[in-house]
Structure formats: C-alpha cells, structure tokens
N, C-alpha and C. Protein backbone atom coordinates (compact mmCIF):
# COMPACT_ATOMS: atom_id res chain seq x y z
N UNK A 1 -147.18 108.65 -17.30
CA UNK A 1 -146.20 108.66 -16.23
C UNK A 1 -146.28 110.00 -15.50
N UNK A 2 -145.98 110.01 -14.09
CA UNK A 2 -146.00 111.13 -13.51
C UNK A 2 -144.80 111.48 -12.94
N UNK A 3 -144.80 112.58 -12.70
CA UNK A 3 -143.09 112.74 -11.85
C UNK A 3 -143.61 112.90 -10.62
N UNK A 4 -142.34 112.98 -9.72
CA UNK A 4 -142.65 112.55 -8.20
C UNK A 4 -143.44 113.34 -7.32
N UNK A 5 -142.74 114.97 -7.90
CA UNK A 5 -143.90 115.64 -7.20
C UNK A 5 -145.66 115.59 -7.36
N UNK A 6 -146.33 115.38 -8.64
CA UNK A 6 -147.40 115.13 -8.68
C UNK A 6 -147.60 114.04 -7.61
N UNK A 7 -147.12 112.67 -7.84
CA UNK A 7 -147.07 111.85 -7.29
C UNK A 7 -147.48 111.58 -5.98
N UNK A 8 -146.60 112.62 -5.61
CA UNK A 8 -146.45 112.97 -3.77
C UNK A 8 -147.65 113.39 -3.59
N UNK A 9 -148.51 114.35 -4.29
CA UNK A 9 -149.56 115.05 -4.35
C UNK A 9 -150.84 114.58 -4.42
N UNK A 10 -150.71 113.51 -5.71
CA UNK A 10 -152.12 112.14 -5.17
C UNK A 10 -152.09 111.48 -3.75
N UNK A 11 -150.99 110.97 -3.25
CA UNK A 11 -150.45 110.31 -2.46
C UNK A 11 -151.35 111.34 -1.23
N UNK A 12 -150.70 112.81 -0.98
CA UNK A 12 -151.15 113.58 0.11
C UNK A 12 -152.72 113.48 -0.23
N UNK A 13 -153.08 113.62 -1.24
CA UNK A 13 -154.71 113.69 -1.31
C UNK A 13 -155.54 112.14 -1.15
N UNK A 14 -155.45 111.26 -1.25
CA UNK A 14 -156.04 110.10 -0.26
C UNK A 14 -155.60 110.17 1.03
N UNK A 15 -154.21 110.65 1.64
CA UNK A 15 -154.14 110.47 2.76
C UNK A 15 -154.95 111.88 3.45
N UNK A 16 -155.13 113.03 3.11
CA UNK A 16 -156.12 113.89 4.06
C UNK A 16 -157.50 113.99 3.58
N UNK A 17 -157.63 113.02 2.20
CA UNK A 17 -159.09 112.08 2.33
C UNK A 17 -159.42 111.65 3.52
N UNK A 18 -158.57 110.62 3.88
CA UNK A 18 -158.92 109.25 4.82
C UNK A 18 -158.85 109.93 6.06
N UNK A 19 -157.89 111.20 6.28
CA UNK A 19 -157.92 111.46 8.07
C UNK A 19 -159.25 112.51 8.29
N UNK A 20 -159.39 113.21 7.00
CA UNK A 20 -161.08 114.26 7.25
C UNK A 20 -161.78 113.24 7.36
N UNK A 21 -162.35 111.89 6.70
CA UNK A 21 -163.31 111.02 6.80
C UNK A 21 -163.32 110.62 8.50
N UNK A 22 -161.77 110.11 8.75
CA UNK A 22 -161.90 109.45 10.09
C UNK A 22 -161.97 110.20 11.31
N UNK A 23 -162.02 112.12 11.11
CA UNK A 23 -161.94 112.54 12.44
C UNK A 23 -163.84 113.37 12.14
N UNK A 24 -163.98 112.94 11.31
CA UNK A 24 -165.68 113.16 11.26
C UNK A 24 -166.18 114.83 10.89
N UNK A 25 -164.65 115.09 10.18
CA UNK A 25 -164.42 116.67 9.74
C UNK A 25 -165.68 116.88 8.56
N UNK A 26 -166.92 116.85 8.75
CA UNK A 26 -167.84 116.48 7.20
C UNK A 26 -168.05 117.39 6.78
N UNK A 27 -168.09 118.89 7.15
CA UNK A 27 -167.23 119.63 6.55
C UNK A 27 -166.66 120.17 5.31
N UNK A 28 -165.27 119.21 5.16
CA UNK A 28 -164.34 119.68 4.53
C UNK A 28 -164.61 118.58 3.10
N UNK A 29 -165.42 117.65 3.76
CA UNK A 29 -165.50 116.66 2.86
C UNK A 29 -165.82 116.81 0.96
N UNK A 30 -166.72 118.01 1.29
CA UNK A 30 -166.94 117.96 -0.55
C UNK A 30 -165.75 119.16 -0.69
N UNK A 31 -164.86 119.82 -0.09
CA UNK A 31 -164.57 120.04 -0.66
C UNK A 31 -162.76 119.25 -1.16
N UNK A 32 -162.65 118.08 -1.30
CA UNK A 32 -161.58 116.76 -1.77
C UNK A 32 -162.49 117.13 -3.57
N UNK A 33 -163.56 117.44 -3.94
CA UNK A 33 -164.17 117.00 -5.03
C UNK A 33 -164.02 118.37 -6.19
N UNK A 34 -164.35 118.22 -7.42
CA UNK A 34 -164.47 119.80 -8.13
C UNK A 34 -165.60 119.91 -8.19
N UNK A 35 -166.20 121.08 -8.64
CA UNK A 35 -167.84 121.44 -8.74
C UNK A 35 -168.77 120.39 -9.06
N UNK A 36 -168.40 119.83 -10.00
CA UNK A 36 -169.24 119.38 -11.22
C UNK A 36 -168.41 117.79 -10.71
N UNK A 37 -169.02 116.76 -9.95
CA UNK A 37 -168.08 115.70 -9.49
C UNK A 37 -169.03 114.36 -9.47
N UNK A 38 -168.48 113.40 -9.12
CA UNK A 38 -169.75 112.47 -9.26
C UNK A 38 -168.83 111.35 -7.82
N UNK A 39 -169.59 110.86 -6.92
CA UNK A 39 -169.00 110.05 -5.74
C UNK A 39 -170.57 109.04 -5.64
N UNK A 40 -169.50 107.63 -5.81
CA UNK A 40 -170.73 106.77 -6.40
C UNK A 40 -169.87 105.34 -4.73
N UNK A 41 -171.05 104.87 -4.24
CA UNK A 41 -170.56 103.68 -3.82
C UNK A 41 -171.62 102.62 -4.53
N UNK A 42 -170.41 101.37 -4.85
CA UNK A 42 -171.54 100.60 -5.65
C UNK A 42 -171.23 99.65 -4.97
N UNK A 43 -172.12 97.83 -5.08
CA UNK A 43 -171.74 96.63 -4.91
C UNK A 43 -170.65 96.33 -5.85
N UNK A 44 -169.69 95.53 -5.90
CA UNK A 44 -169.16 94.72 -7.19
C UNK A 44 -169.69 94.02 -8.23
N UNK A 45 -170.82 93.50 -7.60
CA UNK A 45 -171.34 92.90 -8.62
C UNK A 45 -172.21 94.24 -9.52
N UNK A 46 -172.86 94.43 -8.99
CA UNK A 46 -173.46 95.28 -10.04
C UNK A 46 -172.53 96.00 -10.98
N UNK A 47 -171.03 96.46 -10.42
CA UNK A 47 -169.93 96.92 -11.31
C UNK A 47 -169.03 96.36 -12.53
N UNK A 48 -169.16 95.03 -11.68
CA UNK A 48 -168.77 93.89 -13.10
C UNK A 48 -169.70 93.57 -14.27
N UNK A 49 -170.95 93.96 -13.66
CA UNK A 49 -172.03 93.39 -14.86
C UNK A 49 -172.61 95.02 -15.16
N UNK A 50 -172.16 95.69 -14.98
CA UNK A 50 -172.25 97.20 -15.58
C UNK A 50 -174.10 97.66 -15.41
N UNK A 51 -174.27 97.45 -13.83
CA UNK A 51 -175.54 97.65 -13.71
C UNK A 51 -175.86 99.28 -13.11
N UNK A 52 -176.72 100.27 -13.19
CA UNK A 52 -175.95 100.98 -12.80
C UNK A 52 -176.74 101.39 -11.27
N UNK A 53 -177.33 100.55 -10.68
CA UNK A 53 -177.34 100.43 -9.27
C UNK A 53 -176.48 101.23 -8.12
N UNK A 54 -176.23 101.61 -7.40
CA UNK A 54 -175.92 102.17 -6.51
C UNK A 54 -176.03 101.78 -5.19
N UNK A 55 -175.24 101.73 -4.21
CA UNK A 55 -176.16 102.26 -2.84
C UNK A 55 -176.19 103.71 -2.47
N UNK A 56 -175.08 104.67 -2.91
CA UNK A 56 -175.01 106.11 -2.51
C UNK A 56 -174.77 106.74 -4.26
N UNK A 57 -175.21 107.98 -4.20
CA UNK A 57 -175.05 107.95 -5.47
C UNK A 57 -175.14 109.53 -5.36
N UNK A 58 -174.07 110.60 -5.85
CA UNK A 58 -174.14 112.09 -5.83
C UNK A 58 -173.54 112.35 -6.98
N UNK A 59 -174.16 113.51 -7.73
CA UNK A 59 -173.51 114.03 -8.99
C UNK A 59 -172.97 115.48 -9.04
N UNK A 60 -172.77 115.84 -7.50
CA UNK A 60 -172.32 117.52 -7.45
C UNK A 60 -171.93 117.70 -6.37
N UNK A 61 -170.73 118.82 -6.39
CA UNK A 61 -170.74 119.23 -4.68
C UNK A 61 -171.91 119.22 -3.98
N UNK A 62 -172.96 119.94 -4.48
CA UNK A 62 -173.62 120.69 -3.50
C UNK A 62 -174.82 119.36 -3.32
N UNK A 63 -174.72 117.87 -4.08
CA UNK A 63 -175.29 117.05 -3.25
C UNK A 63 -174.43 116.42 -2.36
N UNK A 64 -172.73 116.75 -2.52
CA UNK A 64 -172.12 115.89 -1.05
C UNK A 64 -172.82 117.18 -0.29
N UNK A 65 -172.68 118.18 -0.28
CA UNK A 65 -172.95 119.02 0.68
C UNK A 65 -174.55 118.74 1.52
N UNK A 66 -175.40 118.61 1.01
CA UNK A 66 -176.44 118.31 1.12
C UNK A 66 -176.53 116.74 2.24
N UNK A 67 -175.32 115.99 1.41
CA UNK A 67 -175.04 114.75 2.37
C UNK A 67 -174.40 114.95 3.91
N UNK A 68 -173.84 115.99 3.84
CA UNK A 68 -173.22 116.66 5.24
C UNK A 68 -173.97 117.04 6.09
N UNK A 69 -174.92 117.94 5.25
CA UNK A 69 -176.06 118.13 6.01
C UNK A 69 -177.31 117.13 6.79
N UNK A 70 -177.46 116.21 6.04
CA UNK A 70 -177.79 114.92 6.43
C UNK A 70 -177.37 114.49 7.44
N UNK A 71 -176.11 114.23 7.38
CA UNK A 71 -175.82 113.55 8.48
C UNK A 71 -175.31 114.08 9.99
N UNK A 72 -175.35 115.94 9.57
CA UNK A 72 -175.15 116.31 10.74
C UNK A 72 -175.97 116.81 11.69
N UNK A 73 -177.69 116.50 10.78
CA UNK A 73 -178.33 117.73 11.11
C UNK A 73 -179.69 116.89 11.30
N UNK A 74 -179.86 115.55 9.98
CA UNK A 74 -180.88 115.08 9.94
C UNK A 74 -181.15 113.62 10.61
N UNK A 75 -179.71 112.92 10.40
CA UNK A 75 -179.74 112.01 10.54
C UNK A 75 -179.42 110.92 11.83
N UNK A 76 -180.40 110.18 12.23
CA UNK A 76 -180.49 110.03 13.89
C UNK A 76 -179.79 108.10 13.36
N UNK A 77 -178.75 108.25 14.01
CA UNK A 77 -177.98 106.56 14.30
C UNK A 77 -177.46 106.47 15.22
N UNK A 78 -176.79 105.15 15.76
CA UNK A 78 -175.83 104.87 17.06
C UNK A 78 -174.20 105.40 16.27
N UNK A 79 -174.24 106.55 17.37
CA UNK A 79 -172.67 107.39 17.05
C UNK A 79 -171.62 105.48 16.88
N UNK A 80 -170.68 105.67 15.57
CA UNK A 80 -169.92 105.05 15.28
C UNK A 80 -168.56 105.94 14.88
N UNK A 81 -167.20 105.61 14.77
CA UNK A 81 -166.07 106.19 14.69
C UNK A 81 -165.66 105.11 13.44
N UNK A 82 -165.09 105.44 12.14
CA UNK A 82 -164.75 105.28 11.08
C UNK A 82 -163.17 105.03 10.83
N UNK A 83 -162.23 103.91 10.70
CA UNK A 83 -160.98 104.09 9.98
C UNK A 83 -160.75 103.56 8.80
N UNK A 84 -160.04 104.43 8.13
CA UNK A 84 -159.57 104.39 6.80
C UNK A 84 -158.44 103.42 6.77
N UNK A 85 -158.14 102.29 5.85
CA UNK A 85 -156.38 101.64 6.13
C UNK A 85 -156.86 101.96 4.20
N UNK A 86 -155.59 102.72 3.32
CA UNK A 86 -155.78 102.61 1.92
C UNK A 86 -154.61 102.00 1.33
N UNK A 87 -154.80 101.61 0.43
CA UNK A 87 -153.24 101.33 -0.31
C UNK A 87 -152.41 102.21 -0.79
N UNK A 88 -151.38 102.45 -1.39
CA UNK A 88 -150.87 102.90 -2.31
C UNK A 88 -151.61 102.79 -3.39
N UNK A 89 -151.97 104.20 -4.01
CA UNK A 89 -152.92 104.42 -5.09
C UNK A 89 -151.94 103.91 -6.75
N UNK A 90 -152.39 103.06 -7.54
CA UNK A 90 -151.85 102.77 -8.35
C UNK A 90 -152.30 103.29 -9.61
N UNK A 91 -151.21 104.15 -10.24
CA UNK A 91 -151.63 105.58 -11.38
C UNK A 91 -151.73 104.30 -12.64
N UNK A 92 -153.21 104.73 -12.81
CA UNK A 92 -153.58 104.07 -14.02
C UNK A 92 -153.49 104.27 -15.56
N UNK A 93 -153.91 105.48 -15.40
CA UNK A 93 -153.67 106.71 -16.52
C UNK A 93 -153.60 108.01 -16.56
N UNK A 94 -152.58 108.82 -17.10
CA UNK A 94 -152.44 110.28 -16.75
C UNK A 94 -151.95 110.99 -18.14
N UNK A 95 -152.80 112.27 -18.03
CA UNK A 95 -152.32 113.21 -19.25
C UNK A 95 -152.06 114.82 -18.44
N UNK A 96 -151.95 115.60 -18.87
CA UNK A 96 -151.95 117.04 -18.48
C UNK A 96 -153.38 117.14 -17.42
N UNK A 97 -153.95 117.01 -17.67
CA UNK A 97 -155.75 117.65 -16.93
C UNK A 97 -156.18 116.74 -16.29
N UNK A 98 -155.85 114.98 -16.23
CA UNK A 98 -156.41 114.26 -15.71
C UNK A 98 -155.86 113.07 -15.08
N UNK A 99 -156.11 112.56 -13.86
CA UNK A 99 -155.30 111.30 -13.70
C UNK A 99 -156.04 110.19 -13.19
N UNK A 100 -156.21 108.84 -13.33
CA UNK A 100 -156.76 108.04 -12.97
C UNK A 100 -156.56 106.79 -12.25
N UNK A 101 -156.65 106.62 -10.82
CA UNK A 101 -156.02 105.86 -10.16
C UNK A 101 -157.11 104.88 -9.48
N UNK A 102 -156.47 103.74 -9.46
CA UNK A 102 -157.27 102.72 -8.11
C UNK A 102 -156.22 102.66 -6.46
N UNK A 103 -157.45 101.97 -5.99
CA UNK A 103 -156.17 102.01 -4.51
C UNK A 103 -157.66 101.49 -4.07
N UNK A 104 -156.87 100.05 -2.94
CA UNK A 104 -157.81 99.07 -2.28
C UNK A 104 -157.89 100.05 -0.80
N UNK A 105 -159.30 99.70 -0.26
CA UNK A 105 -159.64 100.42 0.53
C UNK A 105 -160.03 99.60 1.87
N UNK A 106 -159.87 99.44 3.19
CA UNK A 106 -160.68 98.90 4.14
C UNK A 106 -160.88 99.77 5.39
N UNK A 107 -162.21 99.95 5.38
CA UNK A 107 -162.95 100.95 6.59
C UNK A 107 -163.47 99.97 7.59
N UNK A 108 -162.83 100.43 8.50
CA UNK A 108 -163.48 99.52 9.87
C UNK A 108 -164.21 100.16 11.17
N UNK A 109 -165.24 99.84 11.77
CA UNK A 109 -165.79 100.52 12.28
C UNK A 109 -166.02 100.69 13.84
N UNK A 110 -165.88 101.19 14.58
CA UNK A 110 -166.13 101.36 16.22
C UNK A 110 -166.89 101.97 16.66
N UNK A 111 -167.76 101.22 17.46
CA UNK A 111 -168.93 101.68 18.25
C UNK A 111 -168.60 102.54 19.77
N UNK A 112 -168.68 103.50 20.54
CA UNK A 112 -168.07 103.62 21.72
C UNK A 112 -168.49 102.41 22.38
N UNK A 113 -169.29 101.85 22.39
CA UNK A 113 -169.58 100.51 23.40
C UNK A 113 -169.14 99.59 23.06
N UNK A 114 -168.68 99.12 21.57
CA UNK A 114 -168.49 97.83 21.03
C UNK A 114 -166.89 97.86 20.55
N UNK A 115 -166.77 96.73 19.84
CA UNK A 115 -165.25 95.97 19.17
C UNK A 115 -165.45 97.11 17.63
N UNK A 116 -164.09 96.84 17.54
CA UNK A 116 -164.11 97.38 16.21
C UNK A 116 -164.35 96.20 15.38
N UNK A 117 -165.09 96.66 14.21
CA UNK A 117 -164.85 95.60 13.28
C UNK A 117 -165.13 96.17 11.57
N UNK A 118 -164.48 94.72 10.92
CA UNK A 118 -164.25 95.13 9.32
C UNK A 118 -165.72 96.08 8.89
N UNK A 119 -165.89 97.19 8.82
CA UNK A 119 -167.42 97.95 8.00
C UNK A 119 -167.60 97.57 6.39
N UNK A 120 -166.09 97.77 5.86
CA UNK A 120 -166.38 97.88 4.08
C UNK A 120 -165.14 97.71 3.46
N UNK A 121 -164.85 97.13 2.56
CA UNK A 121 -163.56 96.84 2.17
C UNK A 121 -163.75 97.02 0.27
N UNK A 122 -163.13 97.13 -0.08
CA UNK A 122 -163.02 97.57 -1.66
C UNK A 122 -162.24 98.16 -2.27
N UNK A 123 -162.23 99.10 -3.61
CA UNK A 123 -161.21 99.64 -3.76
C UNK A 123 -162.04 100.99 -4.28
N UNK A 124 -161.17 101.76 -4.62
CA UNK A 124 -161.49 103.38 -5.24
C UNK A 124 -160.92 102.94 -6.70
N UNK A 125 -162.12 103.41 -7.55
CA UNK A 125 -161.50 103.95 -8.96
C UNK A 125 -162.05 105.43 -9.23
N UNK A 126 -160.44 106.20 -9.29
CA UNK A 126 -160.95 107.55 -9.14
C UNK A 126 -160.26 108.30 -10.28
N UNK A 127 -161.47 109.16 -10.74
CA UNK A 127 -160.64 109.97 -11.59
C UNK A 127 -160.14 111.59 -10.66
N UNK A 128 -158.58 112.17 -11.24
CA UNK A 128 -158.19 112.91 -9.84
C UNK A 128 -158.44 114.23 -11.39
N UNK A 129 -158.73 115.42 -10.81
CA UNK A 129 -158.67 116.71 -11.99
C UNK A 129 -157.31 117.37 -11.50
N UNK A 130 -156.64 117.85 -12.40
CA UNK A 130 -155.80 119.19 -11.90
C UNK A 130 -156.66 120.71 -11.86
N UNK A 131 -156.79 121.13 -10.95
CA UNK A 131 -156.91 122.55 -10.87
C UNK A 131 -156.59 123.74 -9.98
N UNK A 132 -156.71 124.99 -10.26
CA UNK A 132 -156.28 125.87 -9.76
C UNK A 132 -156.12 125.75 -8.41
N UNK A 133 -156.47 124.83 -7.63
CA UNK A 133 -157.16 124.57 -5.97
C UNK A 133 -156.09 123.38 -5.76
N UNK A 134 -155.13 122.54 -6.79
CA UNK A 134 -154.38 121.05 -6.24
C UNK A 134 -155.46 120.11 -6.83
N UNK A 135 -154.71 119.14 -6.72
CA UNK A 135 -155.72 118.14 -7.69
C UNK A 135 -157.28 117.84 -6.55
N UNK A 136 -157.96 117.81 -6.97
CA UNK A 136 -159.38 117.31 -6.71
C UNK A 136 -160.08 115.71 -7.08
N UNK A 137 -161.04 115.55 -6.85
CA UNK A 137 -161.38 114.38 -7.41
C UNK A 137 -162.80 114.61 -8.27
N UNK A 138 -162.31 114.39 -9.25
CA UNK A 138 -163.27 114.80 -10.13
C UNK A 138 -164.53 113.67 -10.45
N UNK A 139 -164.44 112.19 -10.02
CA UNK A 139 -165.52 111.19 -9.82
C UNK A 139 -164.40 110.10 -8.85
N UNK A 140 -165.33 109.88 -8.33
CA UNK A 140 -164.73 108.74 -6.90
C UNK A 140 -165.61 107.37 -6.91
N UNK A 141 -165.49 106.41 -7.41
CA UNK A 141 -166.33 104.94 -7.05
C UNK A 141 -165.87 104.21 -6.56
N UNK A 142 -166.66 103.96 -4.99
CA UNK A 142 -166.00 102.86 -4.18
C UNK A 142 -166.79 101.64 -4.36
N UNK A 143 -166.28 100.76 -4.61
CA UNK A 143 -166.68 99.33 -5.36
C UNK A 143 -166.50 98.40 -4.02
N UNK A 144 -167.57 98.49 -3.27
CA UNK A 144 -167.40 97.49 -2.27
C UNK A 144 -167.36 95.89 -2.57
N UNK A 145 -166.60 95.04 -2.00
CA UNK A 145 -166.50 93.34 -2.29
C UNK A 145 -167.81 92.74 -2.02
N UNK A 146 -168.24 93.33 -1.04
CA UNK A 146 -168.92 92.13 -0.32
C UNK A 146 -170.81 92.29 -0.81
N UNK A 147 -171.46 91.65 -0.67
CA UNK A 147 -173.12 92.09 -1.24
C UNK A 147 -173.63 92.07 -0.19
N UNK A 148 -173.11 92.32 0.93
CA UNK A 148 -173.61 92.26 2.03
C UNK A 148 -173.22 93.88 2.52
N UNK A 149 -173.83 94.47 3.62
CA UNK A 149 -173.67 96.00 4.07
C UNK A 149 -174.55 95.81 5.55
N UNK A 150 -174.17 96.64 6.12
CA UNK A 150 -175.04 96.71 7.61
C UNK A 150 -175.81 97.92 6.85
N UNK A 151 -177.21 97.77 7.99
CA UNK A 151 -178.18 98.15 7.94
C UNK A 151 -178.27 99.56 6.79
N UNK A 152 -177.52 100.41 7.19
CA UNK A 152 -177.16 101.67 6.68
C UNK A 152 -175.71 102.34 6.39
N UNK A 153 -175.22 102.93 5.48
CA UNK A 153 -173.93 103.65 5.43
C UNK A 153 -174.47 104.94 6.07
N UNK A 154 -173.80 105.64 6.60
CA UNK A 154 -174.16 107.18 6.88
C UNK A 154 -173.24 107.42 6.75
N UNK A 155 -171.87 107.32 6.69
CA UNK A 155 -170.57 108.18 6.86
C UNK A 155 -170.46 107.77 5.29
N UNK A 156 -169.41 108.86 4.63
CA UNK A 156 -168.43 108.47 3.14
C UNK A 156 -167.71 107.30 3.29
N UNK A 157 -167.07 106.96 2.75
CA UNK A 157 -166.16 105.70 2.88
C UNK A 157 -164.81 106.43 1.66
C-alpha cells in the first residue's frame, strides 16, 4: 500500500512521461529512467508465451541516450507528432525501494499532412525505483496488443 503522497508522485511521473514523449522533448527522455534500467517494447504474444523477442530493446541509460541520438541526428522518416492517452497506473506491488505498476496505454499518431490515427495501444508493466532524484523507472515494458506495427517505431511509446 502506498500513501497518497507517493501516490501523487507515480501519478506525476507517467504524466511528465507522456507530455516529454508528446512534445518530442528526447532529451529529457532517459532521464524518467535510473542508470542501470531496462525499456523493452514487446508484441503480446511473445509476452504471454515468455519469448524473449522484442521490437525495441535497451538495457541502460546511455542506450536510451544513444536512442535520442538516433533519432535526432541519424534517423531520416516522415516527421509524425505522437499522443499519449494513459490510464490510471494500477499499484501492483510496493515495498520501501520499489514499486510496481501497470497502466493501459494508447499512442496515436499525426502526420502534418494526414488524420490522426490509433499508432499503438497496450499497457506498461513498470517497475518504478525510489531514489535520491524522485522515483525513476527502473524497467519499463510496453506490451503492445496488436502483432501488427507500421513500418517502423522511431519515437518511445
């Protein structure tokens, strides 16, 4: 169980997750994570049948960082704009040092020329750390529904 202020505190940390993701702040992005972190997007299926497949797969800051760099520096696509809609994160398990939450996720995507539409829908199972810095996310897996994906992810989700 948590008390409210922690509470409030997961709560603030998916929500300035989702607005750095959606104003394309990439940036600030590894630093939501602690040093030593792991940010995995998988299919579902491969998650239910414990495969350990991937489509994105980082085991450290300094490979989100590396992913920032990617995409700000290396990586040539049709500019798209990203929104976050998340749930209420539902506290799964919590002790002193660690907390572990899910919360359903849907990212939808806009082209400047085109409609928006559904990009990725799923949920987060995340483990959150306490530390000296506010809680962090110490491993993040977004478990997408669908086995289907457009061509490429380039942005986090």
């Amino acid at each position: 169980m948590l008390d409210f202020e922690t509470f409030q505190a997961v709560l603030a940390l998916y929500a300035d997750y989702a607005a750095v993701l959606d104003s394309g702040n990439w940036d600030k992005w590894p630093g939501f994570f602690t040093e030593d972190c792991s940010y995995k997007l998988q299919p579902r299926e491969n998650h239910e049948r414990n495969l350990p497949l991937a489509t994105l797969s980082f085991e450290s800051r300094g490979m989100l960082k590396d992913r920032v760099y990617g995409i700000s520096e290396t990586i040539f696509h049709d500019p798209y704009y990203q929104r976050h809609i998340v749930s209420i994160p539902r506290i799964v398990r919590a002790d002193p040092q660690r907390i572990e939450t899910e919360a359903n996720y849907v990212v939808f995507r806009t082209k400047p020329d085109g409609m928006t539409t559904p990009f990725n829908a799923g949920r987060y199972l995340d483990v959150i750390r306490r530390t000296a810095d506010g809680l962090k996310f110490e491993s993040k897996l977004c478990v997408f529904d669908s086995e289907m994906i457009p061509n490429s992810i380039i942005y986090p989700i």
